[in-house]
Protein backbone atom coordinates (compact mmCIF):
# COMPACT_ATOMS: atom_id res chain seq x y z
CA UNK A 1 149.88 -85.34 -31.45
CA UNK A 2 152.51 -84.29 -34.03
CA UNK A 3 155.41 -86.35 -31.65
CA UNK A 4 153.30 -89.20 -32.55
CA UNK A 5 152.21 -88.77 -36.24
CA UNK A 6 155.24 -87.83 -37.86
CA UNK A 7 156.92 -91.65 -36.89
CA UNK A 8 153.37 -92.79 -37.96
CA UNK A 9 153.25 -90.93 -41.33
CA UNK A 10 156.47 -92.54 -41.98
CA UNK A 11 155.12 -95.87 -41.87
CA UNK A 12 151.43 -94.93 -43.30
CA UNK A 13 153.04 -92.97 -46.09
CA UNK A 14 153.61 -94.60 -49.75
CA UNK A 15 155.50 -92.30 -51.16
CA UNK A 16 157.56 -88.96 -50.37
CA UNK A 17 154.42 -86.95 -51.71
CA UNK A 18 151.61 -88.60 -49.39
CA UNK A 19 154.42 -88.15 -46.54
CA UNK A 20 154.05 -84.31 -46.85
CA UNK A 21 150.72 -84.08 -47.56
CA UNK A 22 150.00 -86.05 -43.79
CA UNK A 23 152.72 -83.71 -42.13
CA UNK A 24 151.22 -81.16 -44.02
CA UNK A 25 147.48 -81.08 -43.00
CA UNK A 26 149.15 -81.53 -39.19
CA UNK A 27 150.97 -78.01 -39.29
CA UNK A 28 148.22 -76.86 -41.39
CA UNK A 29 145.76 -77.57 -38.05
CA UNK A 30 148.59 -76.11 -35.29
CA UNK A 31 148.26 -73.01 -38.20
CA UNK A 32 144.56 -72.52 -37.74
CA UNK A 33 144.85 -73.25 -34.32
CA UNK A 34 147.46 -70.59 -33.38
CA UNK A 35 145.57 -68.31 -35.61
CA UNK A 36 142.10 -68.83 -33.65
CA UNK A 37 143.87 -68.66 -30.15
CA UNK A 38 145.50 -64.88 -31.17
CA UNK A 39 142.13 -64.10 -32.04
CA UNK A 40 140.38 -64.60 -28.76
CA UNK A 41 143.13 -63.39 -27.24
CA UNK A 42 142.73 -60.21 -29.18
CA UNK A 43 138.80 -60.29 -28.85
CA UNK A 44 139.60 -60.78 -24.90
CA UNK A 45 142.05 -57.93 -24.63
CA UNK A 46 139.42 -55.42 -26.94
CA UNK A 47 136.72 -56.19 -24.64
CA UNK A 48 136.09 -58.71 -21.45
CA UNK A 49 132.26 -57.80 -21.76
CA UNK A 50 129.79 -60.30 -23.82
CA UNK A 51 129.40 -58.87 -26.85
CA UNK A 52 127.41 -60.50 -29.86
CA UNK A 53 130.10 -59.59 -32.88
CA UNK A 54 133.11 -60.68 -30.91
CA UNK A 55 131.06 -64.49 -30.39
CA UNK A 56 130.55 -64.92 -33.79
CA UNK A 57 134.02 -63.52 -34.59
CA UNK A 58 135.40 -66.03 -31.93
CA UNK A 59 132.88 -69.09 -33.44
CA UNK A 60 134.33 -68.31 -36.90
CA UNK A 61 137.61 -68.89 -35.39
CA UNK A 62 136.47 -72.03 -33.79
CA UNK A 63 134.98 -73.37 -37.07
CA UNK A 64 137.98 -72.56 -39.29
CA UNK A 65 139.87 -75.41 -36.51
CA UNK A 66 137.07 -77.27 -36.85
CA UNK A 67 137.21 -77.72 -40.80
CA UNK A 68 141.13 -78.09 -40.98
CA UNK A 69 141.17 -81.44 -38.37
CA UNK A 70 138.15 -82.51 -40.66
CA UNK A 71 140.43 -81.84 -43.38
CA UNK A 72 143.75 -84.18 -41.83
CA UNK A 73 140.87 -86.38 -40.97
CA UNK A 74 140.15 -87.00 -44.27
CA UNK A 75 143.45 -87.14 -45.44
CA UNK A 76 144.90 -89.50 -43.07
CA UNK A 77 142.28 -91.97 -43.48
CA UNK A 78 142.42 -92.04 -47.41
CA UNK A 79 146.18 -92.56 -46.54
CA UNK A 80 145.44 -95.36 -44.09
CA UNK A 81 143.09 -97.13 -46.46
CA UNK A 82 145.12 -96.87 -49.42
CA UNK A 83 148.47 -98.05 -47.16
CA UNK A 84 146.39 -101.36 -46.11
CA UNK A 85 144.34 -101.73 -49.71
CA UNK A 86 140.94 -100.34 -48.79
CA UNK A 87 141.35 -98.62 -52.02
């Protein structure tokens, strides 16, 4: 994904500022992600038993991913519609 968007955010990209800030909510996603994937494999090495703190702790996890690609989401297509005058 990143192989592809940073050629793309060159091109989508106005100006220097709206270049980092569409690189920038990229790493900030691998971030989260990393950060979510040492914590299951954390909650996995505590414990390989169900247990109903360690699901939420994991779900937590899986929502903090799931706000950060809503965040590049919406900052890639505010770039896109501002690069072809939607705005």
């Amino acid at each position: 994904m990143f192989v592809i968007a940073l050629p793309l955010a060159c091109f989508v990209a106005i100006s220097i500022w709206r270049w980092v800030a569409l690189i920038g909510v990229l790493l900030l996603v691998l971030m989260v992600e990393l950060l979510n994937t040492g914590l299951e494999k954390l909650s996995d090495h505590v414990t390989s038993d169900p247990h109903p703190a360690i699901g939420r702790i994991k779900d937590m996890g899986s929502a903090a991913v799931g706000l950060s690609l809503l965040l590049a989401v919406g900052v890639w297509l505010l770039a896109l519609a501002e690069r072809f005058g939607l705005m």
